[in-house]
PDB file of N, CA and C in Angstrom:
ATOM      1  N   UNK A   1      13.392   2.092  45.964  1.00  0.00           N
ATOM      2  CA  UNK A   1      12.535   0.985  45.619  1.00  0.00           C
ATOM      3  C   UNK A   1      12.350   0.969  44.096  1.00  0.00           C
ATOM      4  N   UNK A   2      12.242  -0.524  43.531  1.00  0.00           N
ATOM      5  CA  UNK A   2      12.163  -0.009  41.983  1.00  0.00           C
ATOM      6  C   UNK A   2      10.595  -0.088  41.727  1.00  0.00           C
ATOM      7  N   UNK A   3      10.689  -0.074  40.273  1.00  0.00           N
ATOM      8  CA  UNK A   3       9.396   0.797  39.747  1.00  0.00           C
ATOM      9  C   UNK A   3       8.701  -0.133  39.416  1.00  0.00           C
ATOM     10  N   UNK A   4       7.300  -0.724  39.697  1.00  0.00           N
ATOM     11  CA  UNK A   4       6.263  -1.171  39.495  1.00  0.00           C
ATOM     12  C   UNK A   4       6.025  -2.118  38.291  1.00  0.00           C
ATOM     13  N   UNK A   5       5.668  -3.076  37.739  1.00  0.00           N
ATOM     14  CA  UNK A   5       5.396  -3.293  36.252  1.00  0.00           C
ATOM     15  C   UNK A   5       4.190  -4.262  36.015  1.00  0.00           C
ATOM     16  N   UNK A   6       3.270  -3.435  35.524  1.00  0.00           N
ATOM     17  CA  UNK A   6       2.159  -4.580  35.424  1.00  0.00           C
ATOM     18  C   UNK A   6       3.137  -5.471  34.558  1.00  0.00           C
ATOM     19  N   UNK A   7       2.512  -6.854  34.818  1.00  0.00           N
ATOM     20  CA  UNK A   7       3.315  -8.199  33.745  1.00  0.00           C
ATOM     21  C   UNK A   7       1.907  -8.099  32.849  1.00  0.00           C
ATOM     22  N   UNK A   8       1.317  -8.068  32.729  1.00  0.00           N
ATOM     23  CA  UNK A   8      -0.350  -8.044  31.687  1.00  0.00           C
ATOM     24  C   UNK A   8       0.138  -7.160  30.399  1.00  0.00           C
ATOM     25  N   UNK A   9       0.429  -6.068  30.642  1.00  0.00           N
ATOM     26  CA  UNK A   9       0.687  -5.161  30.069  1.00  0.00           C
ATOM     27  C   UNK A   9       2.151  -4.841  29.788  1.00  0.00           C
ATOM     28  N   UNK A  10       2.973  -5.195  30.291  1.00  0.00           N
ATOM     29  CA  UNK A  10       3.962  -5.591  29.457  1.00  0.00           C
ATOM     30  C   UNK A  10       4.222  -7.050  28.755  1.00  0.00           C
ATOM     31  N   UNK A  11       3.974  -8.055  28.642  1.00  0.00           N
ATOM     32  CA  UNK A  11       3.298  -9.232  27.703  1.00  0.00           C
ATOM     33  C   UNK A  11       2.540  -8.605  26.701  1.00  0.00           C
ATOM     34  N   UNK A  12       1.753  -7.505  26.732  1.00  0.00           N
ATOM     35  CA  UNK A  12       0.597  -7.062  25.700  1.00  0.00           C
ATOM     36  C   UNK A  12       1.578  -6.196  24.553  1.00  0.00           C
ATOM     37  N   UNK A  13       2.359  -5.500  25.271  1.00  0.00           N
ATOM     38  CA  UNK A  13       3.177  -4.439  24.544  1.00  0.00           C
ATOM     39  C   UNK A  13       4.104  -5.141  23.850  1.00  0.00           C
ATOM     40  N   UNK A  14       4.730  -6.314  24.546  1.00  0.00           N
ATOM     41  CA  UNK A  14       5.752  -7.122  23.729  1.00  0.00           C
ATOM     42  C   UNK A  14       5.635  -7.463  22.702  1.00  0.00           C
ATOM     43  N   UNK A  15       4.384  -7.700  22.910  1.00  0.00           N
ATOM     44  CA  UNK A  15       3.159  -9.024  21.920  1.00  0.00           C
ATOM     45  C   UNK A  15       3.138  -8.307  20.746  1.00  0.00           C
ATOM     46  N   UNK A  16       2.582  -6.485  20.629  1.00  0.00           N
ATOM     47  CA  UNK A  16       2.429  -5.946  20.180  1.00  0.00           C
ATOM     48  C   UNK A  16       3.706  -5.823  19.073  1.00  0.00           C
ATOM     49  N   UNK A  17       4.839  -5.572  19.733  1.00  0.00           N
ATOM     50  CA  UNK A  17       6.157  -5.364  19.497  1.00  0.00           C
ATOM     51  C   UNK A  17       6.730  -6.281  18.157  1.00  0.00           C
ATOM     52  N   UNK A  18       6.374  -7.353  18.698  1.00  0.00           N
ATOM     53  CA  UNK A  18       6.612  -8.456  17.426  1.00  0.00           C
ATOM     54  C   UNK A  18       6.137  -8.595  16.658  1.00  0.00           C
ATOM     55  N   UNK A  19       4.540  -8.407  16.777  1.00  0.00           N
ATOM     56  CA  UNK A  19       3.226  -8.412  15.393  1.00  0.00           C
ATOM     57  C   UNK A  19       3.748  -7.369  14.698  1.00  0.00           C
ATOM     58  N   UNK A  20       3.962  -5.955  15.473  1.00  0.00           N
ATOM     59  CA  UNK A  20       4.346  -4.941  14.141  1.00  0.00           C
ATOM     60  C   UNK A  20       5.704  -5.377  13.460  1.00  0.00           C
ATOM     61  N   UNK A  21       6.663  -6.169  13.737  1.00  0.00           N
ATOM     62  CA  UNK A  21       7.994  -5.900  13.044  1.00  0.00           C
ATOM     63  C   UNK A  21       7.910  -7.401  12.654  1.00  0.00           C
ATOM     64  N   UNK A  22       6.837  -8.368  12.999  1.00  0.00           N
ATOM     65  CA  UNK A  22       6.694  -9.362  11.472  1.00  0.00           C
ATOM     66  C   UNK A  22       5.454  -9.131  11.053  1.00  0.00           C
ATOM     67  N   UNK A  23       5.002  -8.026  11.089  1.00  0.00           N
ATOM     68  CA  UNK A  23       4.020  -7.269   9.619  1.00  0.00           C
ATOM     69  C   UNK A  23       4.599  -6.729   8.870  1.00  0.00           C
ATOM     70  N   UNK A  24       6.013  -5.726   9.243  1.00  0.00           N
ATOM     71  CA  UNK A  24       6.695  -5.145   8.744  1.00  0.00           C
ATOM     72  C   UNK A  24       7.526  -5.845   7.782  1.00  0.00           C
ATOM     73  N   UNK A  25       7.664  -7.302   8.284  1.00  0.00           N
ATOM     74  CA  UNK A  25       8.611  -8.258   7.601  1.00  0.00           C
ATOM     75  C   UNK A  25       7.921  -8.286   6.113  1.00  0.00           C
ATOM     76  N   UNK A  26       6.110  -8.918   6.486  1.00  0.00           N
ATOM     77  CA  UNK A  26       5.252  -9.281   5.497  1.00  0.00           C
ATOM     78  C   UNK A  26       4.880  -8.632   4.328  1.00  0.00           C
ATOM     79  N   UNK A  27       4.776  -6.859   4.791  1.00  0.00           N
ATOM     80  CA  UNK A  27       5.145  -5.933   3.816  1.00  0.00           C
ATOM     81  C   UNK A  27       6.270  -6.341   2.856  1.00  0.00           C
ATOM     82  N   UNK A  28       7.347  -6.183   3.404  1.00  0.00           N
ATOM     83  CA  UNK A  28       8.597  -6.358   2.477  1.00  0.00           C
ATOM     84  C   UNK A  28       8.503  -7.337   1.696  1.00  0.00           C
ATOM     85  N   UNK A  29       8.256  -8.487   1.739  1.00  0.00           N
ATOM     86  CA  UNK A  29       8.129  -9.932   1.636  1.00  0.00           C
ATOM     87  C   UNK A  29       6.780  -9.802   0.200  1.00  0.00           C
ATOM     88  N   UNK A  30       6.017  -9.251   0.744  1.00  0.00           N
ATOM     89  CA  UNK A  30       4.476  -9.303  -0.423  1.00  0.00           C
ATOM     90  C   UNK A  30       4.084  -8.449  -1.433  1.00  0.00           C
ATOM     91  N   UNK A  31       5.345  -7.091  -0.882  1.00  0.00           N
ATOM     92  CA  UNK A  31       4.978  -5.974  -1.816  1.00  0.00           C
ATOM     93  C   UNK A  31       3.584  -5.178  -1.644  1.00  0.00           C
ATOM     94  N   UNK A  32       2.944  -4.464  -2.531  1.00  0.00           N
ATOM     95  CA  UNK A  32       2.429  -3.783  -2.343  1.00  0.00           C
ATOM     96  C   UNK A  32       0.873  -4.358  -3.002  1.00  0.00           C
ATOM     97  N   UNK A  33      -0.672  -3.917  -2.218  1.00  0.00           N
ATOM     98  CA  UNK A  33      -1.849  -4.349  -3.829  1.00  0.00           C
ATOM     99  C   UNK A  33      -1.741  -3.728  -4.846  1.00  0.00           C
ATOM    100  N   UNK A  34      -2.266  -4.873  -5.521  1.00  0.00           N
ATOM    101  CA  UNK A  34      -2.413  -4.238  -6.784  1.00  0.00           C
ATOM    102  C   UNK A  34      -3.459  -3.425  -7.215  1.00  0.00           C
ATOM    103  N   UNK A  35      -4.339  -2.395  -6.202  1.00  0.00           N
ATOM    104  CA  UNK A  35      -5.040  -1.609  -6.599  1.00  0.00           C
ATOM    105  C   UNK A  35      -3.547  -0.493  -6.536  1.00  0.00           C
ATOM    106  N   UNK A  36      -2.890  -0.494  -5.445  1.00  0.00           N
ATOM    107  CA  UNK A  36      -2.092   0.514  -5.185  1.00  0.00           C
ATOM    108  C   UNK A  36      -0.648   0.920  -6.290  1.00  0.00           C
ATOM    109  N   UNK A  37      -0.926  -0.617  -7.275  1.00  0.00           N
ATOM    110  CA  UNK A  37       0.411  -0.393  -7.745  1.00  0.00           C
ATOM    111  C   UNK A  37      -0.209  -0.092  -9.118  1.00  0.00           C
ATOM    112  N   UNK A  38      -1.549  -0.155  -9.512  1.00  0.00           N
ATOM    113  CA  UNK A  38      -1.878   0.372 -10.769  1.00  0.00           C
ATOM    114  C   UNK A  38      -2.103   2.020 -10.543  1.00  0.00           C
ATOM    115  N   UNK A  39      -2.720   2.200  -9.080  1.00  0.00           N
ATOM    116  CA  UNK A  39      -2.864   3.596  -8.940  1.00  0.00           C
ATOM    117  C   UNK A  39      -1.362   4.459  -9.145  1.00  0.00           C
ATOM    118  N   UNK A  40      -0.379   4.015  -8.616  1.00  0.00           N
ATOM    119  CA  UNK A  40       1.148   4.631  -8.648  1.00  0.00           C
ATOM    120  C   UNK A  40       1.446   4.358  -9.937  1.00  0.00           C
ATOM    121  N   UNK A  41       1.198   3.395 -10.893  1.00  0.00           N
ATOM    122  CA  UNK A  41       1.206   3.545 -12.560  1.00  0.00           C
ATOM    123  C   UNK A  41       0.474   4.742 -13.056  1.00  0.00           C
ATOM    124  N   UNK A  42      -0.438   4.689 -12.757  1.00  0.00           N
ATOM    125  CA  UNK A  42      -1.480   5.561 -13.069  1.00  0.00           C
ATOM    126  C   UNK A  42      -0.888   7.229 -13.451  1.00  0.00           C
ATOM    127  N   UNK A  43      -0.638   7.300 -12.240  1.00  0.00           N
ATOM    128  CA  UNK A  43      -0.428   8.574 -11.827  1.00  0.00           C
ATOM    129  C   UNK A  43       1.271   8.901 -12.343  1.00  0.00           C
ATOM    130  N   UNK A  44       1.972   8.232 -12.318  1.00  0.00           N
ATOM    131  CA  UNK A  44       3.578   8.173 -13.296  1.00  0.00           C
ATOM    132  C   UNK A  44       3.006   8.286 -14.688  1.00  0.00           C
ATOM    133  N   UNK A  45       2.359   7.627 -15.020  1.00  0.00           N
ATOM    134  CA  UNK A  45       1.839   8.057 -17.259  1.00  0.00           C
ATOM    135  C   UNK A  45       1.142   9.315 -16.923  1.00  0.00           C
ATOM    136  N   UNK A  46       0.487   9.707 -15.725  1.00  0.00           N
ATOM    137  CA  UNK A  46       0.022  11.102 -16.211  1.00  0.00           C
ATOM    138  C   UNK A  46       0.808  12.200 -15.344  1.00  0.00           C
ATOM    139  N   UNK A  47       1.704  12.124 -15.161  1.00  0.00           N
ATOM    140  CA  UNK A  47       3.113  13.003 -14.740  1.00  0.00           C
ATOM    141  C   UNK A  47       3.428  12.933 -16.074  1.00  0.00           C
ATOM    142  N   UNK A  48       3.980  12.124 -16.720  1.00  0.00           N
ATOM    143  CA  UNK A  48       4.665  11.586 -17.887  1.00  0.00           C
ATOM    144  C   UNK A  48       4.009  13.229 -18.602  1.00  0.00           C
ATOM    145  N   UNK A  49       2.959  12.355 -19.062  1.00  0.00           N
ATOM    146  CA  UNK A  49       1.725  12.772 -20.090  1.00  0.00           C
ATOM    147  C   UNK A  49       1.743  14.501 -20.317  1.00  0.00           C
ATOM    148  N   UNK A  50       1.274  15.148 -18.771  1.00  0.00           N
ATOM    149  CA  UNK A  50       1.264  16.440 -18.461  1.00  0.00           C
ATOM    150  C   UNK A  50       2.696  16.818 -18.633  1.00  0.00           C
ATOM    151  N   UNK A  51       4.094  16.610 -18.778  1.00  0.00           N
ATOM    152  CA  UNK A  51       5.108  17.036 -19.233  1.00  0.00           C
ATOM    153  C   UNK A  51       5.227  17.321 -20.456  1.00  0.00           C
ATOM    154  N   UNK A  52       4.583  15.872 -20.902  1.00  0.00           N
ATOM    155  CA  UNK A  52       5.075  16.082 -22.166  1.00  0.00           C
ATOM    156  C   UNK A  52       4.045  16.731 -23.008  1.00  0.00           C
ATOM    157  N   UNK A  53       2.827  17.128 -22.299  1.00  0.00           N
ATOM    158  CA  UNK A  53       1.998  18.371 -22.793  1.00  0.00           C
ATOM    159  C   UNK A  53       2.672  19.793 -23.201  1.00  0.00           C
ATOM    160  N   UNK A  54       3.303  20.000 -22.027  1.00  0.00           N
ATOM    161  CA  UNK A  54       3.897  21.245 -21.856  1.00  0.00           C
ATOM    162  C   UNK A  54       5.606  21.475 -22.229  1.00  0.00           C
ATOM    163  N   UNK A  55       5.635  20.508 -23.078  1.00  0.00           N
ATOM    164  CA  UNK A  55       7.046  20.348 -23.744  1.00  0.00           C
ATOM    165  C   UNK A  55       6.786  21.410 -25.315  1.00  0.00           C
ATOM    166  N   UNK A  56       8.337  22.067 -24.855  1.00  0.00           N
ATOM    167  CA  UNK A  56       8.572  23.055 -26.430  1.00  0.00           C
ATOM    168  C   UNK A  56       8.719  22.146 -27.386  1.00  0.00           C
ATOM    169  N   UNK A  57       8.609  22.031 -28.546  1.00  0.00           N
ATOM    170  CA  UNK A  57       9.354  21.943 -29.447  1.00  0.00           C
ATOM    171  C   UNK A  57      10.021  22.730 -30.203  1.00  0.00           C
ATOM    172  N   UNK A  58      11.340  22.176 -31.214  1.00  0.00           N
ATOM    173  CA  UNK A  58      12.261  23.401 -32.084  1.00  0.00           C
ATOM    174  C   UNK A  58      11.188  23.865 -32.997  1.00  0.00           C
ATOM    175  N   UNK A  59       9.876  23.553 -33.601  1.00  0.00           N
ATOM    176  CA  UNK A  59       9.532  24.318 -34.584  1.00  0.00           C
ATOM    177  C   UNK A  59       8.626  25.235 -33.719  1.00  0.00           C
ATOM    178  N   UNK A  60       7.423  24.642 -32.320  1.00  0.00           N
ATOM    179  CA  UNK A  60       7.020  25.590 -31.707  1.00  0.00           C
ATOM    180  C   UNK A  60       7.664  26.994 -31.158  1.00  0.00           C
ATOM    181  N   UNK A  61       9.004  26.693 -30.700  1.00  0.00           N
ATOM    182  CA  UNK A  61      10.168  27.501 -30.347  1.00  0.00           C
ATOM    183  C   UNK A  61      10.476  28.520 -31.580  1.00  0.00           C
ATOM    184  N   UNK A  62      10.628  28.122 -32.733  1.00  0.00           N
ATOM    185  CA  UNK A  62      10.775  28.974 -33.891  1.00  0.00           C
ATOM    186  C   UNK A  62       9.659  29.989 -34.357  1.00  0.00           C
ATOM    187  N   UNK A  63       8.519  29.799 -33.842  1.00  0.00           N
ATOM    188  CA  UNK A  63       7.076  30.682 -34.127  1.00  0.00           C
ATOM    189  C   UNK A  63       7.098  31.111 -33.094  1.00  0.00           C
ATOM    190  N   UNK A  64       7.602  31.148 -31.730  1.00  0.00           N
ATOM    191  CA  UNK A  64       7.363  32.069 -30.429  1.00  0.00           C
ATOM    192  C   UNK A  64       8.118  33.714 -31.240  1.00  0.00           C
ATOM    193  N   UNK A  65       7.481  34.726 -30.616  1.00  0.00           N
ATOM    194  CA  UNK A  65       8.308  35.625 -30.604  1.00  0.00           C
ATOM    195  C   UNK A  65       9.457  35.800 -29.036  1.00  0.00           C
ATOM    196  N   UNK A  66      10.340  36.162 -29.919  1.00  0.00           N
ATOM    197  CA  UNK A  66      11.261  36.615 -28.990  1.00  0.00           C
ATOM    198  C   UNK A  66      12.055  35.633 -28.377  1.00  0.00           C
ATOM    199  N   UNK A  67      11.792  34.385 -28.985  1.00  0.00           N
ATOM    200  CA  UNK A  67      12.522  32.726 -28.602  1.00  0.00           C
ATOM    201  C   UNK A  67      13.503  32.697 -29.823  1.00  0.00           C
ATOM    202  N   UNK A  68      15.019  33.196 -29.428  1.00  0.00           N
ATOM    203  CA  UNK A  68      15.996  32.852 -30.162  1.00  0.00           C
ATOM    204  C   UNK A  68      16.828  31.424 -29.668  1.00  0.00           C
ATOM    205  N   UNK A  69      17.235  30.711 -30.527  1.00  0.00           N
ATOM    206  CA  UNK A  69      18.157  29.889 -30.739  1.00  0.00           C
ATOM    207  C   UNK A  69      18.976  29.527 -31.179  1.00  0.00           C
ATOM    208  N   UNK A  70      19.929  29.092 -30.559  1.00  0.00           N
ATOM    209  CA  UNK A  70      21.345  28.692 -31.150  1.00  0.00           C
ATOM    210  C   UNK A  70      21.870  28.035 -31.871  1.00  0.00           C
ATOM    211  N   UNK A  71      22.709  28.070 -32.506  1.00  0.00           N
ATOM    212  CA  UNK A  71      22.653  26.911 -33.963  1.00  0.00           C
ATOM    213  C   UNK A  71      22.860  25.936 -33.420  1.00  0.00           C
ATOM    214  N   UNK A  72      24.000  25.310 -32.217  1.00  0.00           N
ATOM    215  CA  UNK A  72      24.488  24.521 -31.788  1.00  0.00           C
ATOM    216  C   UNK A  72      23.050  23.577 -30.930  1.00  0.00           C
ATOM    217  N   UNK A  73      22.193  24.264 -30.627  1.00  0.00           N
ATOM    218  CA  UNK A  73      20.477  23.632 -30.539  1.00  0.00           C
ATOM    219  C   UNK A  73      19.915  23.186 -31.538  1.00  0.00           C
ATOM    220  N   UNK A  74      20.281  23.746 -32.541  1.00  0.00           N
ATOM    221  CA  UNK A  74      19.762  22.940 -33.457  1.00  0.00           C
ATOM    222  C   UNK A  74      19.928  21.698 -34.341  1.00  0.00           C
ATOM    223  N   UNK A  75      21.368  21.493 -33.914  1.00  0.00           N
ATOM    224  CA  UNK A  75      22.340  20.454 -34.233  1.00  0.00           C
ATOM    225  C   UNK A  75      23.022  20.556 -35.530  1.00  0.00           C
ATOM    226  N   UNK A  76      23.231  21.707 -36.149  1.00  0.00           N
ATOM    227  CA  UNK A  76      24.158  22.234 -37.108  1.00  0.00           C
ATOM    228  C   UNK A  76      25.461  22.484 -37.313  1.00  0.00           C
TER     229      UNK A  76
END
């Protein structure tokens, strides 16, 4: 014998089925807010920022002890 199917509830699930994959459409389509896309700016300049905190330079590099370099680093 086959298997049972509420029709209520499968209509509901269908229903369901389509709202998520043309929300999914609407996403694509609208992009993202713009609280979310200044926050993801945000946070890229201070990735940025904190790198380039912790960036050597050739003259910092030259006052380290024990930080030798190569001439060919230095562009000579």
């Amino acid at each position: 014998m086959a298997e049972l199917i509420n029709l209520r509830t499968a209509r509901k699930r269908a229903k369901r089925r389509d709202e998520n994959i043309r929300a999914a459409g609407n996403r694509l389509a609208h992009g993202q807010p713009k609280s979310q896309r200044k926050r993801d700016a945000a946070q890229r300049e201070k990735a940025t920022r904190d790198l380039d905190q912790h960036r050597i330079t050739q003259e910092a590099a030259d006052d380290l002890p024990g930080c030798q370099t190569l001439d060919r680093d230095r562009g000579s």
